[in-house]
C-alpha atoms as a PDB file:
ATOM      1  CA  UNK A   1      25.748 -15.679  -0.192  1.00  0.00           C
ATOM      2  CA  UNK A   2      22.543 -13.480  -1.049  1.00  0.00           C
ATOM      3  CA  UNK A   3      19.771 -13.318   1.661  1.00  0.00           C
ATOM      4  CA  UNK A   4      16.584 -12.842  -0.099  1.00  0.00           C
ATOM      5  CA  UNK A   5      13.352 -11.297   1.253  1.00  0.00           C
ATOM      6  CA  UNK A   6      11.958 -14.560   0.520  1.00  0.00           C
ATOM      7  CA  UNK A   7      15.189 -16.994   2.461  1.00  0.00           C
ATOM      8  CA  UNK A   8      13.893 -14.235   5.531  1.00  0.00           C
ATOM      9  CA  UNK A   9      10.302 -14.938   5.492  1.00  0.00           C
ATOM     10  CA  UNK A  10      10.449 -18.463   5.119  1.00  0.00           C
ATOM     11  CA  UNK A  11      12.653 -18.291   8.680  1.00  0.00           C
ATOM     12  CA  UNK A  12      10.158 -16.473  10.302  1.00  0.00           C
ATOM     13  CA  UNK A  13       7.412 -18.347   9.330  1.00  0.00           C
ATOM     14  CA  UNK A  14       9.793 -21.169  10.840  1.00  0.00           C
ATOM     15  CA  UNK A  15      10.088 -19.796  14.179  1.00  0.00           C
ATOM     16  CA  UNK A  16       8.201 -16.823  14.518  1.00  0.00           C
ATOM     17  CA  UNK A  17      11.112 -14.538  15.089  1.00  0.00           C
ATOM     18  CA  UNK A  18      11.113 -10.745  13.788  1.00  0.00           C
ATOM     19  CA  UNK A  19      12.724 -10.393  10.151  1.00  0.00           C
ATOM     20  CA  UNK A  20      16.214  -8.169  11.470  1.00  0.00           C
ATOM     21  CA  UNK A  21      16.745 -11.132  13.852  1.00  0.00           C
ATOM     22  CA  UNK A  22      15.849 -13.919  11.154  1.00  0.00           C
ATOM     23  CA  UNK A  23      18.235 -11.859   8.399  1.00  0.00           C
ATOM     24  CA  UNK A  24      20.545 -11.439  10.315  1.00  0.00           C
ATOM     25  CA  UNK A  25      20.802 -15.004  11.715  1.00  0.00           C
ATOM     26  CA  UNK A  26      21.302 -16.517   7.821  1.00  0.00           C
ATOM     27  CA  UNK A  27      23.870 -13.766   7.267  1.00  0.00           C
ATOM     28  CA  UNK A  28      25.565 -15.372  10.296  1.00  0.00           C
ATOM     29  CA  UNK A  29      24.710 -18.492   9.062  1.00  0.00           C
ATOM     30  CA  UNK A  30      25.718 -18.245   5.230  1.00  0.00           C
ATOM     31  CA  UNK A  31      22.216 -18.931   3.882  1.00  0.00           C
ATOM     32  CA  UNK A  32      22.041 -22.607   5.453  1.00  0.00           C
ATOM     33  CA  UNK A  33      18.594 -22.609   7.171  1.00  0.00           C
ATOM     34  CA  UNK A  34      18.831 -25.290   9.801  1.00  0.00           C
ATOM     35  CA  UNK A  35      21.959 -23.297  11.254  1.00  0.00           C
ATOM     36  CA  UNK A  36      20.332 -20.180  11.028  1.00  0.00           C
ATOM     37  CA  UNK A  37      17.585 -22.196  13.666  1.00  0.00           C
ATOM     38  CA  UNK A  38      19.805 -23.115  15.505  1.00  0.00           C
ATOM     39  CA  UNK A  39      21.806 -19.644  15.513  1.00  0.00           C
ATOM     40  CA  UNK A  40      18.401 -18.171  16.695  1.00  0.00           C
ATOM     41  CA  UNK A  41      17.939 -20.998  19.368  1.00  0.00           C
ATOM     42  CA  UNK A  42      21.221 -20.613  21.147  1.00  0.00           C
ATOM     43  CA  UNK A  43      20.408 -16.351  21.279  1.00  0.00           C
ATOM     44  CA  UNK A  44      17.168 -17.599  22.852  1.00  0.00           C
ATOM     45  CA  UNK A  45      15.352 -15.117  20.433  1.00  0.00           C
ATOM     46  CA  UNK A  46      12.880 -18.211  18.622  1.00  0.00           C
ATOM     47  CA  UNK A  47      10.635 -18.347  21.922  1.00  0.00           C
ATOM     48  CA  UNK A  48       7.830 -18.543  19.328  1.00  0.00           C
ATOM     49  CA  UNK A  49       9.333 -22.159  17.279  1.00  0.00           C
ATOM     50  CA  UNK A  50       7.475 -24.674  18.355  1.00  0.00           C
ATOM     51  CA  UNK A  51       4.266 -22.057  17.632  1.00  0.00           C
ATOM     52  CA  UNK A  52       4.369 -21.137  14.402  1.00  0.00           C
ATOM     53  CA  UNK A  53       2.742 -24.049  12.716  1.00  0.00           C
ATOM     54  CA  UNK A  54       0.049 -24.241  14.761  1.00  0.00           C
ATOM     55  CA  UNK A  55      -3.631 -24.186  13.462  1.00  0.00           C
ATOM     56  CA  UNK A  56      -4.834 -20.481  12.992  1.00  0.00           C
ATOM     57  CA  UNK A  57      -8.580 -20.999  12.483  1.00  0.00           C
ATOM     58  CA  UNK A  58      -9.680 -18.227  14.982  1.00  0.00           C
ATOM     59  CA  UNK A  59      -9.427 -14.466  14.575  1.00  0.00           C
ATOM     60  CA  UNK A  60     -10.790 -10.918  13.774  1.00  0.00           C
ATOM     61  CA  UNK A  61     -11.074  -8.534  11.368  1.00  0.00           C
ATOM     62  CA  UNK A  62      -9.378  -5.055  11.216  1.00  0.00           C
ATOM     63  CA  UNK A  63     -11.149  -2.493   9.975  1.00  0.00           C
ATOM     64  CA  UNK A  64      -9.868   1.587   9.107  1.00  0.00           C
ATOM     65  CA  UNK A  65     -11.960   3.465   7.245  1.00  0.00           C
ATOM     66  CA  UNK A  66      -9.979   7.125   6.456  1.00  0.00           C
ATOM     67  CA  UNK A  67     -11.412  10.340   7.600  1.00  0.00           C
ATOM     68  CA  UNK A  68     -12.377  11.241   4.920  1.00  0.00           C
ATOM     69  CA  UNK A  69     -14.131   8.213   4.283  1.00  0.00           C
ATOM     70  CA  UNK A  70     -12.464   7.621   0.874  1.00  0.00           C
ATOM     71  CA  UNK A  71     -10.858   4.143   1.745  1.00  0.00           C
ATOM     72  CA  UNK A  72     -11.578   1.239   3.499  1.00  0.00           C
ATOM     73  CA  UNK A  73      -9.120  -1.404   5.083  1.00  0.00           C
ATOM     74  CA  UNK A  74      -9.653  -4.600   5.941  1.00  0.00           C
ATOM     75  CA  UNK A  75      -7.093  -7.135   7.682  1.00  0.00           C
ATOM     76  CA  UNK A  76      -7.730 -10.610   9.212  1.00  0.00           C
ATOM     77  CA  UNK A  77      -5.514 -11.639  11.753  1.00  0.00           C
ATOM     78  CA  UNK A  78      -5.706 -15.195  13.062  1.00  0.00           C
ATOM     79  CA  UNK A  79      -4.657 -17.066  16.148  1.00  0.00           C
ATOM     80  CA  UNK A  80      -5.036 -20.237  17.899  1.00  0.00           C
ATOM     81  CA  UNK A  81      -8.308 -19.509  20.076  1.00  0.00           C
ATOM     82  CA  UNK A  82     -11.094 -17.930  20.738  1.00  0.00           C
ATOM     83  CA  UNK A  83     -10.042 -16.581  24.150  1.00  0.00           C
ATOM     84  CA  UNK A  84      -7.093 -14.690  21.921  1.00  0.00           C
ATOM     85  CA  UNK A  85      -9.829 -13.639  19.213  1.00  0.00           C
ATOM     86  CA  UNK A  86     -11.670 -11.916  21.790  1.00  0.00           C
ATOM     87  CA  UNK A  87      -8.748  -9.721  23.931  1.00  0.00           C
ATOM     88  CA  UNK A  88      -8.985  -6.026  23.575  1.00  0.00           C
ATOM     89  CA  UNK A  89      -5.463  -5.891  22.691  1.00  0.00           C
ATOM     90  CA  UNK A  90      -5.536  -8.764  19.923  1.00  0.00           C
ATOM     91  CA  UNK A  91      -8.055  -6.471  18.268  1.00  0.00           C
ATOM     92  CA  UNK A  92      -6.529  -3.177  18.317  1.00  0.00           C
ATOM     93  CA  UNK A  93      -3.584  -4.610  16.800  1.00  0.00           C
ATOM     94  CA  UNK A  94      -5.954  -6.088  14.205  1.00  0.00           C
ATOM     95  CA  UNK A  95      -7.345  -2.480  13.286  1.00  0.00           C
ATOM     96  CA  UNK A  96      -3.552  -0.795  13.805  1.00  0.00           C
ATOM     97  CA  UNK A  97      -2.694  -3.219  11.043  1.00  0.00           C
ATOM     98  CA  UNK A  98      -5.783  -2.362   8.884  1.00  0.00           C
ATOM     99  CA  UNK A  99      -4.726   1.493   9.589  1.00  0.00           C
ATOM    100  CA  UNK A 100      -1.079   0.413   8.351  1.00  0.00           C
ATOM    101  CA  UNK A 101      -2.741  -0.959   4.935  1.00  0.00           C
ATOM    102  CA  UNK A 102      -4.665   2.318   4.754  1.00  0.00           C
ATOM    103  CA  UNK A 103      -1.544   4.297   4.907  1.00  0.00           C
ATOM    104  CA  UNK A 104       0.740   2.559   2.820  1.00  0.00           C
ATOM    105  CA  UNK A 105      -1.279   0.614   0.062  1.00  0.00           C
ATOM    106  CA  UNK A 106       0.592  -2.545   0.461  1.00  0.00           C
ATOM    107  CA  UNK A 107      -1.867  -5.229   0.309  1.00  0.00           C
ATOM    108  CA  UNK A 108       0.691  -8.698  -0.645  1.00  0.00           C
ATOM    109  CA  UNK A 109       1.573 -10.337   2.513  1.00  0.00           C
ATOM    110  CA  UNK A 110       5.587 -10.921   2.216  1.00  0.00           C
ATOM    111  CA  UNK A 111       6.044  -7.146   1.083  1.00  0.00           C
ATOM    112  CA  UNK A 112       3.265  -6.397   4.031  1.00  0.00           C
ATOM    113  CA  UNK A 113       5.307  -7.940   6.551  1.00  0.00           C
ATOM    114  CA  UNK A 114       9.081  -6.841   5.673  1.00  0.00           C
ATOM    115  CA  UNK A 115       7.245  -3.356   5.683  1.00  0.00           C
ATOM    116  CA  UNK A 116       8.324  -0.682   8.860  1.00  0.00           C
ATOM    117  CA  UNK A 117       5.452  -0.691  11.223  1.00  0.00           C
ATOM    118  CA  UNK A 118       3.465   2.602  10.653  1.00  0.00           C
ATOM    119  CA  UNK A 119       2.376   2.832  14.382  1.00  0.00           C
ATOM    120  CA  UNK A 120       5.874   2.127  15.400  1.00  0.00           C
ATOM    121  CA  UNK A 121       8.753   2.658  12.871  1.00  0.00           C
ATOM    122  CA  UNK A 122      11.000   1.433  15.160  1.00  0.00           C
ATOM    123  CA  UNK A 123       9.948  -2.253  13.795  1.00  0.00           C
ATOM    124  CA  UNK A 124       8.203  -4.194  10.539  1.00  0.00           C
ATOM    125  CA  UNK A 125       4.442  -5.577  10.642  1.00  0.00           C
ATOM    126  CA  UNK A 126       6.860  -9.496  10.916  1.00  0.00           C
ATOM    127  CA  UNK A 127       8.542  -8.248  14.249  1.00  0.00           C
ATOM    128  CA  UNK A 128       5.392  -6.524  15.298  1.00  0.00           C
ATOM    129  CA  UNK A 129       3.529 -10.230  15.220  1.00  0.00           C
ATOM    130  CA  UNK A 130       6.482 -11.771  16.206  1.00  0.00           C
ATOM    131  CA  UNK A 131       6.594  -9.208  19.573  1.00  0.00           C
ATOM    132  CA  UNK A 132       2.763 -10.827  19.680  1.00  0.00           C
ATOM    133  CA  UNK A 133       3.133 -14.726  19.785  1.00  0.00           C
ATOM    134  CA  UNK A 134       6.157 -14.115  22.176  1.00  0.00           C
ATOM    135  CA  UNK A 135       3.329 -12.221  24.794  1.00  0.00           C
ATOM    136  CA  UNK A 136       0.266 -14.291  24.082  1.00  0.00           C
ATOM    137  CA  UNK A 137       1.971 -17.555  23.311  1.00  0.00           C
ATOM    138  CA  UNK A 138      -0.648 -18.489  20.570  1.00  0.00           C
ATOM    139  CA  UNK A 139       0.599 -18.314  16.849  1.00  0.00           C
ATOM    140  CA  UNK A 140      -0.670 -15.264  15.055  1.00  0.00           C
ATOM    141  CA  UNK A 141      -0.793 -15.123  11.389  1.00  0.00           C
ATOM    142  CA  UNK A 142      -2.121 -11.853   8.733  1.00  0.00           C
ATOM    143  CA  UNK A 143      -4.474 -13.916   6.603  1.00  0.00           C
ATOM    144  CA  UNK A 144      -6.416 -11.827   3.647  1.00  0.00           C
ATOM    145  CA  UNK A 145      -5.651  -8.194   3.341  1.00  0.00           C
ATOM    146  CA  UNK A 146      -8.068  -5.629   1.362  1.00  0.00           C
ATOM    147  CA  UNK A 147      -7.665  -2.463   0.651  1.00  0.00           C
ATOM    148  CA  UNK A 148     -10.635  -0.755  -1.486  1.00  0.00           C
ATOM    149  CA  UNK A 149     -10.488   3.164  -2.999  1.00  0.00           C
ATOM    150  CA  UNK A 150     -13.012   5.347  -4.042  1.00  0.00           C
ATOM    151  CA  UNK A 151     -13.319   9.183  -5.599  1.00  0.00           C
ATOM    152  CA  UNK A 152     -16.042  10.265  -3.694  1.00  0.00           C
ATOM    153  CA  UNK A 153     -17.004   9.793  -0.066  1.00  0.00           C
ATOM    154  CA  UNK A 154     -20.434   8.600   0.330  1.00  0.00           C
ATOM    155  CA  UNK A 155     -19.778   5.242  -2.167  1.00  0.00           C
ATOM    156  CA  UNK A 156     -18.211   2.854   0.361  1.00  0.00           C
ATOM    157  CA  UNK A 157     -20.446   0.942   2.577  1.00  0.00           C
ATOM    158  CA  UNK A 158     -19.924  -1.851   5.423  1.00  0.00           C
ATOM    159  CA  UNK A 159     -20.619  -4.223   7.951  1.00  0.00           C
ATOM    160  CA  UNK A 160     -18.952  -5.601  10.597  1.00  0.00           C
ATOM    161  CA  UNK A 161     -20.354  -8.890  11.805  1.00  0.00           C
ATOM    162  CA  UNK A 162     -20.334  -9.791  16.041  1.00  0.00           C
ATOM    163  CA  UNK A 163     -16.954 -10.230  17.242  1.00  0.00           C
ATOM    164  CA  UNK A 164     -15.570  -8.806  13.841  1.00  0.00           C
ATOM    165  CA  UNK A 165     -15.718 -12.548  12.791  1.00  0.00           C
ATOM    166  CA  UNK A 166     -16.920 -11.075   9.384  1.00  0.00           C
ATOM    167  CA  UNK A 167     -17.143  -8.271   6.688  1.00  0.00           C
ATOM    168  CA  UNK A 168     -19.691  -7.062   3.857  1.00  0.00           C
ATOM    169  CA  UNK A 169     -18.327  -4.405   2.023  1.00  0.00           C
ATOM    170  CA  UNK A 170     -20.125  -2.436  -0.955  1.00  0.00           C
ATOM    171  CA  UNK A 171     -19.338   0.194  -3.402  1.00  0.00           C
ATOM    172  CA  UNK A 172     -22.102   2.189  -4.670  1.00  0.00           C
ATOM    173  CA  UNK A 173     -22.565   4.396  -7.933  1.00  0.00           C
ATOM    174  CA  UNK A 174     -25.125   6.841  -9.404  1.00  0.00           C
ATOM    175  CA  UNK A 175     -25.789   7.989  -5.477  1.00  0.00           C
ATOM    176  CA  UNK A 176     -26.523  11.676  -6.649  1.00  0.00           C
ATOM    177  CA  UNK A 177     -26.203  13.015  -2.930  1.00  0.00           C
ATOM    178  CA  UNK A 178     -28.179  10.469  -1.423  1.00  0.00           C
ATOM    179  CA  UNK A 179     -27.309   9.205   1.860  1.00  0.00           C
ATOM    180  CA  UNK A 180     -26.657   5.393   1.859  1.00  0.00           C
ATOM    181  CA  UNK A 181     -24.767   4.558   4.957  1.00  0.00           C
ATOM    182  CA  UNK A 182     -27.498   2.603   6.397  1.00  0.00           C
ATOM    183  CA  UNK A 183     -28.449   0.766   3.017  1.00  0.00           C
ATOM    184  CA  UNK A 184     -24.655   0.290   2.750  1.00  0.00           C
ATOM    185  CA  UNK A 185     -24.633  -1.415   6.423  1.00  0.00           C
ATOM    186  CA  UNK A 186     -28.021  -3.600   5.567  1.00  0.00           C
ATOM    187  CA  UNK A 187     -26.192  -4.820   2.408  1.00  0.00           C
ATOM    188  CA  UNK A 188     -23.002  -5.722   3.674  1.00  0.00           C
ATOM    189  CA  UNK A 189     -25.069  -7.902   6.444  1.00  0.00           C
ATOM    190  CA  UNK A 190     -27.063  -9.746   3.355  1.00  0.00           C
ATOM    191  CA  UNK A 191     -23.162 -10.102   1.983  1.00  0.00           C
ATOM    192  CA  UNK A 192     -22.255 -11.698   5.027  1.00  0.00           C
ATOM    193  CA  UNK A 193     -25.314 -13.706   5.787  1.00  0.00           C
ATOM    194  CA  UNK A 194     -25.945 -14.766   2.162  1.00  0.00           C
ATOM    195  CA  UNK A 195     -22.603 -15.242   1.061  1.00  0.00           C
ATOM    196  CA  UNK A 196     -22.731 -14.591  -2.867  1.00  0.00           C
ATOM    197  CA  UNK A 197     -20.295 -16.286  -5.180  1.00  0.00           C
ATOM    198  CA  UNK A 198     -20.906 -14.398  -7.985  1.00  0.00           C
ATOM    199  CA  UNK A 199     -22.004  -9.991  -8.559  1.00  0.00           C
ATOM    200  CA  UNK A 200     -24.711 -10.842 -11.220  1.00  0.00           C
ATOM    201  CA  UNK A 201     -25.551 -14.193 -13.645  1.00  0.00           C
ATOM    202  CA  UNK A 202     -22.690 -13.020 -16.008  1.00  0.00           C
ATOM    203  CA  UNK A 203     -20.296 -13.597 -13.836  1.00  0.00           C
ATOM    204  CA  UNK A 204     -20.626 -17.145 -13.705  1.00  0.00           C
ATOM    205  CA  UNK A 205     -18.176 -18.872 -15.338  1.00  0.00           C
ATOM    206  CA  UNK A 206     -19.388 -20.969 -18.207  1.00  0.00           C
ATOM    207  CA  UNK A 207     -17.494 -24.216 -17.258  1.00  0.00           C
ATOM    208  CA  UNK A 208     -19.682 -24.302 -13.845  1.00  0.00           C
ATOM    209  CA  UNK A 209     -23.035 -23.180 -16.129  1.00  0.00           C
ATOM    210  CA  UNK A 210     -22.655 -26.211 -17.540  1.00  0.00           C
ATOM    211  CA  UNK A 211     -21.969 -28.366 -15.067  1.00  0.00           C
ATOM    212  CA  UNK A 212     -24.916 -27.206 -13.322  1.00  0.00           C
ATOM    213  CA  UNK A 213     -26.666 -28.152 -16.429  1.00  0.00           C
ATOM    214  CA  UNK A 214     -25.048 -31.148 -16.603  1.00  0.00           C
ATOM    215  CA  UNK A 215     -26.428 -32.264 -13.087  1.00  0.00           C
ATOM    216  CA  UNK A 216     -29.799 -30.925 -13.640  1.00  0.00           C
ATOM    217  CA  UNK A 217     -30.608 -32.811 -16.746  1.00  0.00           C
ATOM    218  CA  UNK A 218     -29.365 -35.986 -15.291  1.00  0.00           C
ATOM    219  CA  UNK A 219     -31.744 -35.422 -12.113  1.00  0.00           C
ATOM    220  CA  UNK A 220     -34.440 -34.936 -14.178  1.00  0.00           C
ATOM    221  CA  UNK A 221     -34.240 -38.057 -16.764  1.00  0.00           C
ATOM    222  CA  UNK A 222     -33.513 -40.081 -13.545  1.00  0.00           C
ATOM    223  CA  UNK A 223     -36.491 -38.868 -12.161  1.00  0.00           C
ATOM    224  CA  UNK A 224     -38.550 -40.189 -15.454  1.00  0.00           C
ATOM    225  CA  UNK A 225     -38.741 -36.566 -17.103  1.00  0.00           C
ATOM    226  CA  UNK A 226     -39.207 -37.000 -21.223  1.00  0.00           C
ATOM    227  CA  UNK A 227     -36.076 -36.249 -22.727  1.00  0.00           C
ATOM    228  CA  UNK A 228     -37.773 -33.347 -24.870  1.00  0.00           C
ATOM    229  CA  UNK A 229     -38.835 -31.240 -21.446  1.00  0.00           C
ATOM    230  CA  UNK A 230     -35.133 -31.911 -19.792  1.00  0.00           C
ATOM    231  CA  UNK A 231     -33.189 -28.750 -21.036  1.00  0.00           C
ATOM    232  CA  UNK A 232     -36.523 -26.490 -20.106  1.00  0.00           C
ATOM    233  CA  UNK A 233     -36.269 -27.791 -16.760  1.00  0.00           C
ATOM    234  CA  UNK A 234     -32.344 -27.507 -16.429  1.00  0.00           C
ATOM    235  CA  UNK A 235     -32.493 -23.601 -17.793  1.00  0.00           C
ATOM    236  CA  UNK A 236     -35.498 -22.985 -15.349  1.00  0.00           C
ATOM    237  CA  UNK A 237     -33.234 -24.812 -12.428  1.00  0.00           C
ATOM    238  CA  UNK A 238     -30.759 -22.215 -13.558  1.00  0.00           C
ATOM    239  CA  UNK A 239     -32.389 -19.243 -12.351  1.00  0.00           C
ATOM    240  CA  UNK A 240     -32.847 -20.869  -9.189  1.00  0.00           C
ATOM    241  CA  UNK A 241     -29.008 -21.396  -9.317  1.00  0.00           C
ATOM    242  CA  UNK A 242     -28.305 -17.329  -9.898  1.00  0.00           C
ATOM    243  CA  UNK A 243     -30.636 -16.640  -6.904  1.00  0.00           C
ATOM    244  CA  UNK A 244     -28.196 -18.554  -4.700  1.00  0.00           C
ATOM    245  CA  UNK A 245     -25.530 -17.449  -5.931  1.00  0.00           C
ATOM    246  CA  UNK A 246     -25.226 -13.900  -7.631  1.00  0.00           C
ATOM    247  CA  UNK A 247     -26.037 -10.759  -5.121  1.00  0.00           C
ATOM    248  CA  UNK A 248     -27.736  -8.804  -7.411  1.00  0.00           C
ATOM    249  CA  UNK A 249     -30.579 -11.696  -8.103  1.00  0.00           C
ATOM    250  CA  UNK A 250     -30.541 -12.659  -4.246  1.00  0.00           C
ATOM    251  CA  UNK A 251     -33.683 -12.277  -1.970  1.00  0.00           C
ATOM    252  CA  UNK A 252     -32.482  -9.382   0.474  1.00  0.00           C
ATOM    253  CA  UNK A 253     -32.059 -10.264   3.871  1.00  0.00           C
ATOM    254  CA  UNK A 254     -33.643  -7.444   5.361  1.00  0.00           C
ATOM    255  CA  UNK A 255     -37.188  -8.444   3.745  1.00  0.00           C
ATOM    256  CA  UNK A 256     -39.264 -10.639   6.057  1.00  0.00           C
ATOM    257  CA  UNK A 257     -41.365 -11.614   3.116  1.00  0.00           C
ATOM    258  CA  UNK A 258     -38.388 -13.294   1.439  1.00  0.00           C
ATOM    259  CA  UNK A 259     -39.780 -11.681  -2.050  1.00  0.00           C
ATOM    260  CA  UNK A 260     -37.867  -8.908  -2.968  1.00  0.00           C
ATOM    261  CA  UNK A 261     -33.910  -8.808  -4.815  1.00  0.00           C
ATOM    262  CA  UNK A 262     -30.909  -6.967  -3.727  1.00  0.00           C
ATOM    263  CA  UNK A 263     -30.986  -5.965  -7.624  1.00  0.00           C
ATOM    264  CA  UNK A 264     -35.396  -4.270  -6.819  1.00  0.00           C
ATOM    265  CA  UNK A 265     -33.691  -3.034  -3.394  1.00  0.00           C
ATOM    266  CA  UNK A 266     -31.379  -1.060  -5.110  1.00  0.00           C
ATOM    267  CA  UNK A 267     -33.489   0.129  -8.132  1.00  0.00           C
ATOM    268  CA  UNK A 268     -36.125   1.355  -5.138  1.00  0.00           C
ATOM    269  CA  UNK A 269     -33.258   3.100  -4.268  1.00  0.00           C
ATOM    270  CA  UNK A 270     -32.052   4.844  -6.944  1.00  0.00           C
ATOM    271  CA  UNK A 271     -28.470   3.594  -6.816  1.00  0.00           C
ATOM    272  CA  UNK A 272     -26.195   0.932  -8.333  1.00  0.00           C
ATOM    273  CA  UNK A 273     -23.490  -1.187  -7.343  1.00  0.00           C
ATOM    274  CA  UNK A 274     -20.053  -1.101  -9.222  1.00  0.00           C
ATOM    275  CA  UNK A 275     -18.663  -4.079  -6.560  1.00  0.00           C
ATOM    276  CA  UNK A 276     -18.744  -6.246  -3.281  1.00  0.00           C
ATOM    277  CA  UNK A 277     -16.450  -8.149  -1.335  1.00  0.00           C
ATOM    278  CA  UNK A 278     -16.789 -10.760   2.102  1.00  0.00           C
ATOM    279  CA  UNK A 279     -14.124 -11.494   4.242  1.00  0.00           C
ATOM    280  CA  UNK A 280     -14.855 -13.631   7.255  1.00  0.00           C
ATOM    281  CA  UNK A 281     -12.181 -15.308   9.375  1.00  0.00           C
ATOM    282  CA  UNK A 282     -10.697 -18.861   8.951  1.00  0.00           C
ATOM    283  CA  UNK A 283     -12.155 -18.599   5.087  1.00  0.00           C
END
């Protein structure tokens, strides 16, 4: 019988177990997965079993960013705790990860963890984590993997939130040899802090435009409005909606005055944006 990439993930999800251990158990075990359990049980090799369903709300974030400061890697890693979330160790193997990503490109999680360990060859990322739950006894899990490019150095800006709980990450255009490392570190704090569902008004889909609408017409008859002034008063709740919601029409965090956009911040600054992305663990 075939053994598919897939057959060997699924048994080490099952018992934590690295992938030449869990392939070679359903070899031994002609694709039947109970047996294969069992196969790794009586080896005494599934030491992690009884983890590897646990909750993995708690975590860090990996971060690489090349020398040459052309990519950026990000890699969340959950466990069971925050005792584990906070270990020196737990975190370097976090940002090894994040370096692996940077290296090799591979960003989907099966191929990720079937891949040879670029830190240690001798091993994939799935025997790697499997190595970990065995020594910490928590289950550890790779949650959301990103992996951003850009042509230039100088157009990739970050944040990294206490306790890499969280990331704000920004790519900038039109810099023109300006230095923007710090505004690209203030605006991936106002990512993280302000949480943007959308780049710019656009963006938002038109099913949840009209919802929105929907819900701001009906507050307004219910609260006695004339029917003639209820769509003025759902398009000017609208605008309050894309200042929630999209970054670029968001008041920036760093003004204490509350008054001024991320979209003024960066015309003041003679830049644009091209993209953004949050990570933040457990989400």
């Amino acid at each position: 019988m075939e053994i598919t990439a897939k057959m060997v993930m699924d048994l080490r999800e099952k018992t934590g177990v690295g992938m030449m251990d869990c392939k070679k158990a359903l070899k031994e075990s002609e694709g039947d997965m109970e047996k294969a359990v069992e196969w790794l049980r009586k080896k005494g090799l599934s030491k992690a079993a009884k983890r590897a369903d646990r909750a993995t709300s708690s975590g860090v974030i990996g971060v690489f960013v090349s020398d040459d400061a052309k990519k950026v890697a990000l890699v969340e890693l959950n466990c069971e705790t925050d005792f584990v979330a906070k270990n020196d160790d737990f975190a370097a193997t976090a940002q090894q990860f994040a370096q692996h990503v940077a290296q090799t490109g591979t960003t989907e999680l099966e191929a990720l963890n079937a891949e040879k360990f670029a830190m240690d060859d001798s091993k994939t990322i799935g025997d790697t984590i499997a190595d970990t739950i065995a020594k910490i006894g928590e289950s550890i899990k790779i949650g959301k993997v990103l992996l951003w490019s850009a042509d230039d150095a100088n157009l990739l800006g970050y944040y990294v939130h206490t306790g890499a709980s969280a990331v704000g990450l920004v790519e900038f255009t039109e810099v023109g040899g300006k230095d923007v490392a710090e505004l690209g570190k203030f605006l991936g704090m106002h990512i993280v802090a302000a949480r943007p569902a959308y780049f710019q008004p656009a963006d938002v889909p038109t099913e949840v435009l009209e919802k929105e609408k929907e819900i701001y017409r009906a507050e307004a008859l219910q609260s006695g409005k004339p029917e003639q002034v209820v769509d003025k008063i759902a398009e000017g709740k609208l605008n309050k909606f894309y200042q929630d919601n999209c970054l670029l029409k968001q008041m920036y965090v760093k003004d204490p005055q509350g008054k001024t956009s991320v979209e003024k911040v960066l015309s003041e600054n003679g830049v644009k944006l091209t993209r953004y992305a949050r990570m933040s663990v457990g989400e």
